[in-house]
N, C-alpha and C. Protein backbone atom coordinates (compact mmCIF):
# COMPACT_ATOMS: atom_id res chain seq x y z
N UNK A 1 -15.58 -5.43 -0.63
CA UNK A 1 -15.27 -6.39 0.44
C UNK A 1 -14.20 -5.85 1.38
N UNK A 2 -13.10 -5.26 0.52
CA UNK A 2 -11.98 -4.38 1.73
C UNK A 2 -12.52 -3.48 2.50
N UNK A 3 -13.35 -2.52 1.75
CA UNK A 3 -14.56 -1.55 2.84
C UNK A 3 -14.90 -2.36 4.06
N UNK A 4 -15.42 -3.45 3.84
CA UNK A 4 -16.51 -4.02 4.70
C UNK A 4 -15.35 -4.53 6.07
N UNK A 5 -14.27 -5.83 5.25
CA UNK A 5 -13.46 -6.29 6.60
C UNK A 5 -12.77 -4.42 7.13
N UNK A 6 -12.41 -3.39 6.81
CA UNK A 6 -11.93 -2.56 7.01
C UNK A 6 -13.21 -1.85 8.37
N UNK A 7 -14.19 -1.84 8.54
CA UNK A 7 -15.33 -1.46 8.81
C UNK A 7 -15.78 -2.44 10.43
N UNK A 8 -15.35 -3.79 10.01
CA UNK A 8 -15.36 -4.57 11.03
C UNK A 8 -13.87 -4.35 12.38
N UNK A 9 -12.99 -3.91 11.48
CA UNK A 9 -11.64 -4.13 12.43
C UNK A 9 -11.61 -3.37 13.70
N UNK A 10 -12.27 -1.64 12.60
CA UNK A 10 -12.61 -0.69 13.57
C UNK A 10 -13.42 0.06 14.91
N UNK A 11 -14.60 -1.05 14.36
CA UNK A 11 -15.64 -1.18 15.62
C UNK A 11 -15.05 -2.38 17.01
N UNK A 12 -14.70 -1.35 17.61
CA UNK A 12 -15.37 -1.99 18.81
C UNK A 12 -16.02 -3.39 19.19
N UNK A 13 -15.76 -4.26 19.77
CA UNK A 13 -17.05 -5.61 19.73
C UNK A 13 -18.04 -4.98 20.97
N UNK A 14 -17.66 -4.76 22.04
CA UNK A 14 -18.53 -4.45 23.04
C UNK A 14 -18.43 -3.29 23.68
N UNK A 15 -18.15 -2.35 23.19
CA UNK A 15 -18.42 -0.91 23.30
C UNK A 15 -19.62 -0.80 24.31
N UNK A 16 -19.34 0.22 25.34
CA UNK A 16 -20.49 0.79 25.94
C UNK A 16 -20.96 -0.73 27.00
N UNK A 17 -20.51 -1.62 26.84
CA UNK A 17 -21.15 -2.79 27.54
C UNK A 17 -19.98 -2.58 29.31
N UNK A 18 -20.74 -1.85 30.39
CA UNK A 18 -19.53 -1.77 31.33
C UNK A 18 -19.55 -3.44 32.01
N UNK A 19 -20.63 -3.96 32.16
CA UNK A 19 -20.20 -5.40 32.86
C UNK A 19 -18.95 -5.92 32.01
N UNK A 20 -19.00 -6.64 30.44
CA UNK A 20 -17.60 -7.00 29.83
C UNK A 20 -16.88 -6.18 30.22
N UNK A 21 -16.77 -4.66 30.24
CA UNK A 21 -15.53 -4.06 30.75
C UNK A 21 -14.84 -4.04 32.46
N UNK A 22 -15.89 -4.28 32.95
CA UNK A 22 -15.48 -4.92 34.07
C UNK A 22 -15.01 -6.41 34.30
N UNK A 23 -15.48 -7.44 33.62
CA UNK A 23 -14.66 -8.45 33.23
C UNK A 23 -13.48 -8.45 32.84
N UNK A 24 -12.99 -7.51 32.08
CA UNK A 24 -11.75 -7.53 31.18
C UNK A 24 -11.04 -6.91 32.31
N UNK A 25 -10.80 -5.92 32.90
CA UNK A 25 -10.45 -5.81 34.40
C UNK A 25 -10.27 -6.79 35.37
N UNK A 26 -10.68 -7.24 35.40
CA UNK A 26 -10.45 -8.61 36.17
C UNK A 26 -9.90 -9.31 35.64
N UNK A 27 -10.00 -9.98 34.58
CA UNK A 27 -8.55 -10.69 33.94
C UNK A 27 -7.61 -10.19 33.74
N UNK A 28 -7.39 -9.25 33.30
CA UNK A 28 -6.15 -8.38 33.14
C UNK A 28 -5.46 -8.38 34.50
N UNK A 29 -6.03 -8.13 35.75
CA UNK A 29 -5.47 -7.61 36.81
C UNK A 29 -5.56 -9.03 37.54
N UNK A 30 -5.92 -10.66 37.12
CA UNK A 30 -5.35 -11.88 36.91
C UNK A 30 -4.11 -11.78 36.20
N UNK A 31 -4.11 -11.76 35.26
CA UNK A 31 -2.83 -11.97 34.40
C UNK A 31 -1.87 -11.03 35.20
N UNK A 32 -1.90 -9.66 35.71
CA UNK A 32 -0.85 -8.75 35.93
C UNK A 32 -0.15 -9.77 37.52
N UNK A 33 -1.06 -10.11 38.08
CA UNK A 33 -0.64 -10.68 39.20
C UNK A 33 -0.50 -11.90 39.94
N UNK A 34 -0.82 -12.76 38.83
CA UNK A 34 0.21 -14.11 38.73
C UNK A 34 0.81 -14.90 37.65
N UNK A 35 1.13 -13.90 36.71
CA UNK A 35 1.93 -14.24 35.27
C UNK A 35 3.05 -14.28 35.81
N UNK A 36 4.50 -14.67 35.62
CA UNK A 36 6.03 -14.40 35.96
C UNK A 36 6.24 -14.85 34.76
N UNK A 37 7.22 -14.17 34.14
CA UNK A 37 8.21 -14.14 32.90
C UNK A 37 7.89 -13.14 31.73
N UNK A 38 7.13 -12.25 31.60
CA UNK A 38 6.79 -11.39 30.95
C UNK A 38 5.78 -11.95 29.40
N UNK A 39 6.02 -11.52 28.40
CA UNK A 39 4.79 -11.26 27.51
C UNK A 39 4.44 -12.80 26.90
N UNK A 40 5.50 -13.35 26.95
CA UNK A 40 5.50 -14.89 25.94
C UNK A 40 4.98 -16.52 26.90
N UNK A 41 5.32 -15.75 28.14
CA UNK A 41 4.90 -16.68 29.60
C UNK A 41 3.20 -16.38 29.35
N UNK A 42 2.66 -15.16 29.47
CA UNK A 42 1.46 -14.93 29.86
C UNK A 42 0.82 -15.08 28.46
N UNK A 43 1.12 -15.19 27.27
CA UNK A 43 0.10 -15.23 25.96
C UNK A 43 -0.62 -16.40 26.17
N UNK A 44 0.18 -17.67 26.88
CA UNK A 44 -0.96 -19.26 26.79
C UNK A 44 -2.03 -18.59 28.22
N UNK A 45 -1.88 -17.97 28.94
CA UNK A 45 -2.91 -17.18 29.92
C UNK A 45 -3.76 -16.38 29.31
N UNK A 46 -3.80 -15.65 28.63
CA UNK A 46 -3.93 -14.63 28.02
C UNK A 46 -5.15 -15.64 27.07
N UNK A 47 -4.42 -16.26 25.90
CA UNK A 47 -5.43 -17.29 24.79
C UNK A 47 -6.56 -18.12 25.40
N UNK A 48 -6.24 -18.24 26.88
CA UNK A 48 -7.03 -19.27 27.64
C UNK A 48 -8.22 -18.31 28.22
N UNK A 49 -8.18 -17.28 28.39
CA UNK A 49 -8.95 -16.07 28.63
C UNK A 49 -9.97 -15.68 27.84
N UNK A 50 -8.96 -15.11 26.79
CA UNK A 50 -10.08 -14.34 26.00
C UNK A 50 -10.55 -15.25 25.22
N UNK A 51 -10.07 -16.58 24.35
CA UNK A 51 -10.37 -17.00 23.39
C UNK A 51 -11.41 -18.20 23.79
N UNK A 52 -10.51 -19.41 24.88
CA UNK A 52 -11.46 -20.41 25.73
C UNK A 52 -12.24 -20.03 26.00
N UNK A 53 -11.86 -19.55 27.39
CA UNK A 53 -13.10 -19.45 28.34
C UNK A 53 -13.99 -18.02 27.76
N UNK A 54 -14.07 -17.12 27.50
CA UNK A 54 -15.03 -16.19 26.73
C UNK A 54 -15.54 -16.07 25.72
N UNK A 55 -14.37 -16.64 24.64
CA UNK A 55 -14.76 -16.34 23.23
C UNK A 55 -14.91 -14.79 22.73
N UNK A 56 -13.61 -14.00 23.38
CA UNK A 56 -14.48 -12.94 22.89
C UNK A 56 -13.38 -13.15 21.69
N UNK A 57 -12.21 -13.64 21.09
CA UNK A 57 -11.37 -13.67 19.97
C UNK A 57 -11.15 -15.23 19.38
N UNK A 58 -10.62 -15.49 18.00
CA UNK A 58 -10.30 -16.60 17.58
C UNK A 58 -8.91 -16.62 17.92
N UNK A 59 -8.39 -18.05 17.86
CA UNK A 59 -7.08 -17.86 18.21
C UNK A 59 -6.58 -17.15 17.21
N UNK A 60 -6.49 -17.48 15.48
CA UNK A 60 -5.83 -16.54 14.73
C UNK A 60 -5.94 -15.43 15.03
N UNK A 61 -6.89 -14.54 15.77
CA UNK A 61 -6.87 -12.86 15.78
C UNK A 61 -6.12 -12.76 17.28
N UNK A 62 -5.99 -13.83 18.08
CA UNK A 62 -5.12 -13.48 18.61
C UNK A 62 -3.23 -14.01 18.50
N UNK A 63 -2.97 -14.49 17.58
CA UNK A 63 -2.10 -14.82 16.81
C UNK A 63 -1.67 -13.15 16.11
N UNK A 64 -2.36 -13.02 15.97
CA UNK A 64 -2.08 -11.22 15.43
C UNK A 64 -1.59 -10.67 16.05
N UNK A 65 -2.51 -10.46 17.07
CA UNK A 65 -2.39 -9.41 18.57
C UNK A 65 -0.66 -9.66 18.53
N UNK A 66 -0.21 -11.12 18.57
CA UNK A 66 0.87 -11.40 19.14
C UNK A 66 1.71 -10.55 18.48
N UNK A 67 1.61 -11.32 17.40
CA UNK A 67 2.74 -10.69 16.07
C UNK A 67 2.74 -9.49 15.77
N UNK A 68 1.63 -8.14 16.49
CA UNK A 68 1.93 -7.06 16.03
C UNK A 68 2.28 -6.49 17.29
N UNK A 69 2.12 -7.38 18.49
CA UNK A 69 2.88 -6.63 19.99
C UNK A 69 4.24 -6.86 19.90
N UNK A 70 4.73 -7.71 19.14
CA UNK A 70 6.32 -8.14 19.55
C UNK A 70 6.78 -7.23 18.05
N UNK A 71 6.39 -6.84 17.24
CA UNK A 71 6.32 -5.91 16.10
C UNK A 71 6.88 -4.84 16.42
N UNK A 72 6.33 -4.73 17.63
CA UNK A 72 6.41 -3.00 18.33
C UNK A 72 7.17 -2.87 19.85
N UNK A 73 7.65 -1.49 19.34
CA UNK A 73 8.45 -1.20 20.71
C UNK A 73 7.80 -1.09 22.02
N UNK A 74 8.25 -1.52 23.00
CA UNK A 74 7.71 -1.84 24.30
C UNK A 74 7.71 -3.18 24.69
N UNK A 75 7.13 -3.20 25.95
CA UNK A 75 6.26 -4.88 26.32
C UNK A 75 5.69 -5.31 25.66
N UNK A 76 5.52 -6.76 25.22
CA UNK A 76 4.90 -7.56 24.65
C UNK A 76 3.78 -7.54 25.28
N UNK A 77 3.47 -7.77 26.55
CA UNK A 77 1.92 -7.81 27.19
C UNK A 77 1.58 -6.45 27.68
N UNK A 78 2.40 -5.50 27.37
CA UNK A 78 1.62 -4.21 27.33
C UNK A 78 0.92 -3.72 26.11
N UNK A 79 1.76 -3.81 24.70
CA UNK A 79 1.39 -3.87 23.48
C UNK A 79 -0.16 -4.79 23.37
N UNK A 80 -0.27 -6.10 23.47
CA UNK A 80 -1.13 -6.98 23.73
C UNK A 80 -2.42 -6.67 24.25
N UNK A 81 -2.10 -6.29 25.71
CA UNK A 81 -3.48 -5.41 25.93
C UNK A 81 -3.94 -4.50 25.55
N UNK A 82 -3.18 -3.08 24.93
CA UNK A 82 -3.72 -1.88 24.20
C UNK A 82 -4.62 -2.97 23.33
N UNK A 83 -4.05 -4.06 22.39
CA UNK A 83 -4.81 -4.49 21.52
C UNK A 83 -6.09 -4.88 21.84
N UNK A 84 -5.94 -5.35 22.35
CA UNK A 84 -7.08 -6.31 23.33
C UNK A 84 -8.31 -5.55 23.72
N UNK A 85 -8.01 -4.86 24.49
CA UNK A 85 -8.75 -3.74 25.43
C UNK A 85 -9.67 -3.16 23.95
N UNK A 86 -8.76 -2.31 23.01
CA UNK A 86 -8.86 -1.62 21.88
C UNK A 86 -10.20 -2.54 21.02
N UNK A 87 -9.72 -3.78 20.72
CA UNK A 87 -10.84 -4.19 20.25
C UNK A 87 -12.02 -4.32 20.64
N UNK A 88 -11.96 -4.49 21.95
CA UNK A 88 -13.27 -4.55 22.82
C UNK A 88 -14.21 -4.17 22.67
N UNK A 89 -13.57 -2.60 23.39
CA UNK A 89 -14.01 -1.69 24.09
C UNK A 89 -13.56 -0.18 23.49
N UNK A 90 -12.98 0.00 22.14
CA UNK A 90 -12.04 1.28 22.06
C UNK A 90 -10.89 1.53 23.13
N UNK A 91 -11.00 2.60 22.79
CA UNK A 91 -9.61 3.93 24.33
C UNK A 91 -10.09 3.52 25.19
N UNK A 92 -11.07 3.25 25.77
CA UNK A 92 -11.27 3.07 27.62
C UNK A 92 -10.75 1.64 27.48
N UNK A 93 -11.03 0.65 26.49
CA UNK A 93 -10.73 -0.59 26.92
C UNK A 93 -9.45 -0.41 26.70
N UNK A 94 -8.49 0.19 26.24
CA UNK A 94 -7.20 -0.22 26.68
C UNK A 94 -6.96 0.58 27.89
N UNK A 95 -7.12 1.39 28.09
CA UNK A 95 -6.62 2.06 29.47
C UNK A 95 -7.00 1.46 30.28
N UNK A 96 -8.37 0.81 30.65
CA UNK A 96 -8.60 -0.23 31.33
C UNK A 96 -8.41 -1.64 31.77
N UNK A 97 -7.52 -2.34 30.26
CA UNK A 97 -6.43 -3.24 30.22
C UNK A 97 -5.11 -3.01 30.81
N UNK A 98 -4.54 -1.77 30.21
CA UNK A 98 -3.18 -1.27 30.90
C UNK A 98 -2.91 -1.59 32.36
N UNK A 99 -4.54 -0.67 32.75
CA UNK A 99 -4.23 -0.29 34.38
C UNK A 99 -3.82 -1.61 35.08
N UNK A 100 -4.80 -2.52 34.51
CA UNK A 100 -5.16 -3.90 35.06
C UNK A 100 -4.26 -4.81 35.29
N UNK A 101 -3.55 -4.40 33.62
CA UNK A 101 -2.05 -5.78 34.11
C UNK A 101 -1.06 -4.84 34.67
N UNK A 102 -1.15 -3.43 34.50
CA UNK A 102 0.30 -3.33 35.47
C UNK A 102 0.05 -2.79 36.73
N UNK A 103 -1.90 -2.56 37.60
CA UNK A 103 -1.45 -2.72 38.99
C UNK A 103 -1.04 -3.38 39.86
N UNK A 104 -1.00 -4.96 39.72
CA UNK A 104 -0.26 -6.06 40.81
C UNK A 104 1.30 -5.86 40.33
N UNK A 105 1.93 -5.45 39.34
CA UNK A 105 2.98 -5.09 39.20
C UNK A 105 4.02 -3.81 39.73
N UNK A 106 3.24 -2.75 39.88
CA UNK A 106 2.97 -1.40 40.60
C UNK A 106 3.45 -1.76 41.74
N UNK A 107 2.23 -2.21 42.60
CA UNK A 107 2.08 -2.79 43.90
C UNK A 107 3.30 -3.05 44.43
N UNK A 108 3.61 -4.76 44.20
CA UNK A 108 4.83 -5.42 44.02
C UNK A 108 6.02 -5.13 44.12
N UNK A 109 6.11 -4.29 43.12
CA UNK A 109 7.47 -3.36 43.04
C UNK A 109 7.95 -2.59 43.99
N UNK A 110 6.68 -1.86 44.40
CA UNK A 110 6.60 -0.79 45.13
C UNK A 110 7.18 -1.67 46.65
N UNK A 111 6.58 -2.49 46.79
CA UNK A 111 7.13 -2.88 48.26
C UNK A 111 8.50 -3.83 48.14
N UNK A 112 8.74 -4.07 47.31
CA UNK A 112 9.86 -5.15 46.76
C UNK A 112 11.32 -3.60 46.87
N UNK A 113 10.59 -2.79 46.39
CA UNK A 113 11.72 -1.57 46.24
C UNK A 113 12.07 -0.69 47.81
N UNK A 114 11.09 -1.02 48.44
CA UNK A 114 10.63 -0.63 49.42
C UNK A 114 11.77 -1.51 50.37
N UNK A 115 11.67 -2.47 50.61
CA UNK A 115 12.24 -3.46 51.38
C UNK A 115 13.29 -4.41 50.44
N UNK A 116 14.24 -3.69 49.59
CA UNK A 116 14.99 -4.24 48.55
C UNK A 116 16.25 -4.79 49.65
N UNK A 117 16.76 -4.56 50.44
CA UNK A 117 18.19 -5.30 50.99
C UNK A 117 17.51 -6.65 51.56
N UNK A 118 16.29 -6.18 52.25
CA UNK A 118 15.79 -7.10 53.00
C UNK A 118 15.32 -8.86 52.25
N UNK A 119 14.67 -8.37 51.10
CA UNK A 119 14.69 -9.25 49.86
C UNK A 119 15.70 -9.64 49.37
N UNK A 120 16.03 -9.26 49.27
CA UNK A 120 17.40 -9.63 47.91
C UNK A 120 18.42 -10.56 49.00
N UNK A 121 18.14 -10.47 50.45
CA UNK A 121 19.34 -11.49 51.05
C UNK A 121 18.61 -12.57 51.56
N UNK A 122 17.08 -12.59 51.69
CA UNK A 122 16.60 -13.26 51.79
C UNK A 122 16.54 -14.88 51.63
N UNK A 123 16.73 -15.89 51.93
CA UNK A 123 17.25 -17.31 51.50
C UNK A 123 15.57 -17.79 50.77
N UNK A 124 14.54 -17.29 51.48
CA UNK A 124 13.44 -18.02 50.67
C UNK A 124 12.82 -17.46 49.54
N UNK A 125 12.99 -16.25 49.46
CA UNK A 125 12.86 -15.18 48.65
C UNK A 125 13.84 -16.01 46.96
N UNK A 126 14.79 -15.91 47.37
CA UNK A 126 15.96 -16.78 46.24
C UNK A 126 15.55 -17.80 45.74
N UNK A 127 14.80 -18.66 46.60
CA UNK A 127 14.28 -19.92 46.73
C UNK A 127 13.11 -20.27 45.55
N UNK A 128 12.58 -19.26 45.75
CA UNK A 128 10.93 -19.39 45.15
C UNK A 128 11.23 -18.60 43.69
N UNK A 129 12.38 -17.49 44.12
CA UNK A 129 12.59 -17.05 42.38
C UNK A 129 13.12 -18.08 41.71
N UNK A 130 13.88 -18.69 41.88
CA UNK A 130 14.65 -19.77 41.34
C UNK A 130 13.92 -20.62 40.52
N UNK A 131 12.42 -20.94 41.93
CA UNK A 131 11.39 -22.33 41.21
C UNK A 131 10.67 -21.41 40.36
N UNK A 132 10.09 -19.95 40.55
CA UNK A 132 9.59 -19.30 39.58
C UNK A 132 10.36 -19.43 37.76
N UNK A 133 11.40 -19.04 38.18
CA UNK A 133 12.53 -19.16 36.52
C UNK A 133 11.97 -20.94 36.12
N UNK A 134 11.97 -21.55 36.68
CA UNK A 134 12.20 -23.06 36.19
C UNK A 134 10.10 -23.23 35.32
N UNK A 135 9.54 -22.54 36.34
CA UNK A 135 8.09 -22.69 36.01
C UNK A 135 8.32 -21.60 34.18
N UNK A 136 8.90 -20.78 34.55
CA UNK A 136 8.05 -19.71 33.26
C UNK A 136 8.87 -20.60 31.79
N UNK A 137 9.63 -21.27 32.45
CA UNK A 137 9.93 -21.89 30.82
C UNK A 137 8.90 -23.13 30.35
N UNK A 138 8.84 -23.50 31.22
CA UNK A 138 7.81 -23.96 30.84
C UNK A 138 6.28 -23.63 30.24
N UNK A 139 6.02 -22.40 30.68
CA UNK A 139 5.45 -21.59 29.97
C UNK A 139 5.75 -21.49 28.88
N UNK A 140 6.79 -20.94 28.64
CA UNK A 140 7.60 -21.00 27.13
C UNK A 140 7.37 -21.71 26.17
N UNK A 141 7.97 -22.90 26.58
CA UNK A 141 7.49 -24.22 25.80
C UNK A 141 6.05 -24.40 25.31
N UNK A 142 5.09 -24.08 26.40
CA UNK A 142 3.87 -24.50 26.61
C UNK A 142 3.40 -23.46 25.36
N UNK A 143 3.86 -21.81 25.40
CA UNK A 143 3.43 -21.05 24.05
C UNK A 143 4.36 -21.26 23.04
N UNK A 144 5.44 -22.17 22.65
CA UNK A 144 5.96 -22.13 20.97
C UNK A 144 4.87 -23.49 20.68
N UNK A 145 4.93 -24.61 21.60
CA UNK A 145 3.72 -25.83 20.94
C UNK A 145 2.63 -25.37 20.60
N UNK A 146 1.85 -24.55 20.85
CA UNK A 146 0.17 -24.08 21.39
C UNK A 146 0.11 -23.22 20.12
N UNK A 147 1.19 -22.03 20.41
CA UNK A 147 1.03 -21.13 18.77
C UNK A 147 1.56 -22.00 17.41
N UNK A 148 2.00 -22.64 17.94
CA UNK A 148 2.67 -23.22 16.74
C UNK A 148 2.03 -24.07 15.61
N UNK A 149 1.11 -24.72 16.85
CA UNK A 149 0.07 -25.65 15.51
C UNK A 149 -0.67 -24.48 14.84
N UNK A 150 -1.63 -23.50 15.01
CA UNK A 150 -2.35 -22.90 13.92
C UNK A 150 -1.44 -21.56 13.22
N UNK A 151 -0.51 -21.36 13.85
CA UNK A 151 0.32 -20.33 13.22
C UNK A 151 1.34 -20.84 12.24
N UNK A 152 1.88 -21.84 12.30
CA UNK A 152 2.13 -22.57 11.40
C UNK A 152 1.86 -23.31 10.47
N UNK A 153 1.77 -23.18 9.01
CA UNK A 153 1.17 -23.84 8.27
C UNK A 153 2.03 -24.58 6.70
N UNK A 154 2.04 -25.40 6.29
CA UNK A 154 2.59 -25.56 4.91
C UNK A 154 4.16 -25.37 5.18
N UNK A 155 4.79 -26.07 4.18
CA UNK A 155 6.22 -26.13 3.54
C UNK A 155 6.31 -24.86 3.68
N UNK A 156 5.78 -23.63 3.35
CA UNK A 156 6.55 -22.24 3.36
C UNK A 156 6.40 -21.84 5.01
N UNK A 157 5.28 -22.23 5.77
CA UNK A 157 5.36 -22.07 7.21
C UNK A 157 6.73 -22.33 7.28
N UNK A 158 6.43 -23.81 7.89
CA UNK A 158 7.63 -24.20 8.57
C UNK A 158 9.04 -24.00 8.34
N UNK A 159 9.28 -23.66 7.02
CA UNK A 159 10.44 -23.44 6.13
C UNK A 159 10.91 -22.08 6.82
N UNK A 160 10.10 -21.21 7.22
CA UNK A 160 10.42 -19.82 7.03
C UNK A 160 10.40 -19.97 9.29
N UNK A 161 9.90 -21.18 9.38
CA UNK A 161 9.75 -20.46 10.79
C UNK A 161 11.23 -21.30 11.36
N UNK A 162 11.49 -22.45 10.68
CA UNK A 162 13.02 -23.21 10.85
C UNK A 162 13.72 -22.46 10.54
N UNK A 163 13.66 -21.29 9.63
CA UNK A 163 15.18 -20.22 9.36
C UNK A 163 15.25 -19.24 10.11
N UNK A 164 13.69 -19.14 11.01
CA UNK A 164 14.05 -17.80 11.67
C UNK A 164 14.57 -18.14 13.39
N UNK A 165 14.16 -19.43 13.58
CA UNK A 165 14.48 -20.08 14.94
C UNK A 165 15.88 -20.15 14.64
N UNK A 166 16.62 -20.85 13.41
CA UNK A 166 18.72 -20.71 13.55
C UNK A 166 18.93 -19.75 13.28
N UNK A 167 18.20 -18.63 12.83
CA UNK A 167 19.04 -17.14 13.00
C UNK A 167 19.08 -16.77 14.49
N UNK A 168 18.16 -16.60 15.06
CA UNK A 168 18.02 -16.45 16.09
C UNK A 168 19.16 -17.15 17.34
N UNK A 169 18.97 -18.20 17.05
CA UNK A 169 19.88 -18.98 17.84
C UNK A 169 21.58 -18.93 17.65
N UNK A 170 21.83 -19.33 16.35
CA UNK A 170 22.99 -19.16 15.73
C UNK A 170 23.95 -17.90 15.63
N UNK A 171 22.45 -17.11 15.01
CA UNK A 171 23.64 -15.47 14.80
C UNK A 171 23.27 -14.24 15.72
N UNK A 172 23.94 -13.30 15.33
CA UNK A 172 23.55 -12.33 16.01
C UNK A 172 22.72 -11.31 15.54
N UNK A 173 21.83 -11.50 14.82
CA UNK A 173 20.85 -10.89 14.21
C UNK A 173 20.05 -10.35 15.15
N UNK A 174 19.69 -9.27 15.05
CA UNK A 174 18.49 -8.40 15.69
C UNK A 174 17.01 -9.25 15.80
N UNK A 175 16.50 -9.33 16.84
CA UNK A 175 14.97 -10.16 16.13
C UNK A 175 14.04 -8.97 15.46
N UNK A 176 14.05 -7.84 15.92
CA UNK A 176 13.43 -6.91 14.74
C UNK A 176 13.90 -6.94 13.52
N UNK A 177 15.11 -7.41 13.19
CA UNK A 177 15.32 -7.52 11.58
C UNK A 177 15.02 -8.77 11.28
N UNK A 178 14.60 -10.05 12.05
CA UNK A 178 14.12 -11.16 11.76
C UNK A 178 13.12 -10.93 11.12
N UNK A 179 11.94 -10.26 12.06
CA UNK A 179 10.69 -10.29 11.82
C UNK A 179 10.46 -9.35 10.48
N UNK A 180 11.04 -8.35 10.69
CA UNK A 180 11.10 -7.14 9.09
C UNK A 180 11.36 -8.27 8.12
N UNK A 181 12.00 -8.67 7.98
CA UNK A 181 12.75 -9.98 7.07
C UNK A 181 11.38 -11.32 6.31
N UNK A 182 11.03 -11.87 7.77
CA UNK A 182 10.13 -12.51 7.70
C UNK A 182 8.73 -11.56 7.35
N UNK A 183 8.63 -10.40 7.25
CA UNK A 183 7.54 -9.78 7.24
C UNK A 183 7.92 -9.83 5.16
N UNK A 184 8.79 -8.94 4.83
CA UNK A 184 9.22 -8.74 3.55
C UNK A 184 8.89 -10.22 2.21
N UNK A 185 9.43 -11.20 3.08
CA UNK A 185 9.22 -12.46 2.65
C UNK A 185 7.86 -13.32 2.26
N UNK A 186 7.18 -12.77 3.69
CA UNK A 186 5.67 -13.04 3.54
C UNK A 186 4.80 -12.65 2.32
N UNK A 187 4.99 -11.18 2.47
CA UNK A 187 4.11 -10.54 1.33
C UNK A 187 4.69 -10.64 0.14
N UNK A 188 6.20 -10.99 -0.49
CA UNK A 188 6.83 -11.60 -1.41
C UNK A 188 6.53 -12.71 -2.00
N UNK A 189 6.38 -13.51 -0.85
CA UNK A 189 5.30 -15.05 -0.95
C UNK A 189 4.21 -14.93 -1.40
N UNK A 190 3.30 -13.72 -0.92
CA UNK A 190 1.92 -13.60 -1.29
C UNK A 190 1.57 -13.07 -2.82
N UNK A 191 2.16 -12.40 -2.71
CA UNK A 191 2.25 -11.62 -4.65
C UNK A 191 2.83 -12.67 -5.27
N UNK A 192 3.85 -13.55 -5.21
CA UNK A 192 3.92 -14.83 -6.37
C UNK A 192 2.72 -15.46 -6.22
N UNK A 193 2.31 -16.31 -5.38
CA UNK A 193 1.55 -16.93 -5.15
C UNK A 193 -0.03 -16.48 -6.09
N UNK A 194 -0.13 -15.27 -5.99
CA UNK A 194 -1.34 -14.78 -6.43
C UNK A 194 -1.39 -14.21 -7.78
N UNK A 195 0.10 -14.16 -8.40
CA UNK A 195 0.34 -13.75 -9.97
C UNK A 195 0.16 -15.10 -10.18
N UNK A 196 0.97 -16.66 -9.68
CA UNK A 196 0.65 -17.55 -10.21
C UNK A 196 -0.75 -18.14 -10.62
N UNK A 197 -1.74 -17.82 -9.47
CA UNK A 197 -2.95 -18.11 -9.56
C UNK A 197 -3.99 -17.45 -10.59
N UNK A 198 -3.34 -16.31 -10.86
CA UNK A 198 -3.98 -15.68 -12.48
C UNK A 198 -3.89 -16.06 -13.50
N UNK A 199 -2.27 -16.38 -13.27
CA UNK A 199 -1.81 -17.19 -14.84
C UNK A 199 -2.27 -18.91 -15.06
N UNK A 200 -2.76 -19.30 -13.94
CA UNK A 200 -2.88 -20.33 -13.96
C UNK A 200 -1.53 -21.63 -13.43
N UNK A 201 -1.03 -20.83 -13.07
CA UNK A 201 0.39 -22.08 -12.75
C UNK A 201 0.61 -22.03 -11.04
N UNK A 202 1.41 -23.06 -10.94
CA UNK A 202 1.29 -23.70 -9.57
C UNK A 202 2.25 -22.59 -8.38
N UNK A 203 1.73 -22.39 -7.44
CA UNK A 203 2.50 -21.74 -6.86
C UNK A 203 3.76 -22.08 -6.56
């Protein structure tokens, strides 16, 4: 059975299919160019994409995606799409994801850097970043509710996701040693859990 899910992870879903890969291009290069706030703003965009409106993922597999982009060094929605793309499509589908979310960003920059005094003293320019900051938290919000119902589950869920929200908040803990932490814990959880279930006693 490990052969088999091991066998599924690695293929491709739509390999060789260039229309989906031209789709995925187009969302991507949606998301690159009207997301604001970076990887945690754009995941409820992102879930509404691939998972709603296409179906090409369940939310749990993209619940993954999440947890192994913020896992890893870099962008969260750069990490995200390698994934993404990767499952697709293989190597072209992420390079083809990459390109996608970071050419309206490219772009952007490029003329933003271009005409930087001119911006930056700008009164409406200030204006609209301002209402931008106020919109992406809401985003925010909109992805801890949304992930939260199926990523959360049971007394050890919530238990473990309430200690990692007051570390976070409270101390000065690294969130990579959160997550190492919470990672250590998990599979700690999982081996009791599954010695108990041999022996017959309650987890």
């Amino acid at each position: 059975m490990t052969e088999k899910i091991k066998t599924k992870r690695q293929k491709p879903k739509y390999k060789g299919d260039i229309t989906k890969l031209i789709e995925l291009f187009s969302i991507t290069l949606k998301l690159g160019a009207f997301t604001f706030g970076g990887g945690y703003a754009m995941f409820p965009l992102m879930e509404r994409e691939y998972v709603e409106k296409k179906g090409w993922f369940e939310t749990e597999e993209m619940l993954d995606i999440l947890a192994v982009s913020q896992s890893l060094p870099g962008m969260i929605s750069i990490n995200a799409s390698i994934m993404v793309g990767y499952r697709l499509f293989g190597v072209l589908g992420s390079m083809v994801a990459v390109f996608g979310l970071a050419l309206p960003s490219l772009i952007v920059l490029s003329l933003i850097s271009y005409f930087y005094l001119q911006f930056k003293e700008n009164t409406y320019v200030n204006a609209a970043l301002s209402g931008i900051r106020v919109a992406v938290i809401g985003l925010l919000i909109q992805a801890v509710i949304k992930l939260g119902k199926p990523g959360v589950k049971g007394v050890f869920g919530w238990t473990m996701a309430a200690i990692a929200f007051l570390m976070a908040l409270l101390s000065g803990v690294h969130p990579i040693f959160i997550i190492l932490g919470g990672t250590f814990v998990g599979i700690l959880y999982m081996f009791i859990k599954e010695r108990s279930a041999k022996t017959g006693d309650a987890p």
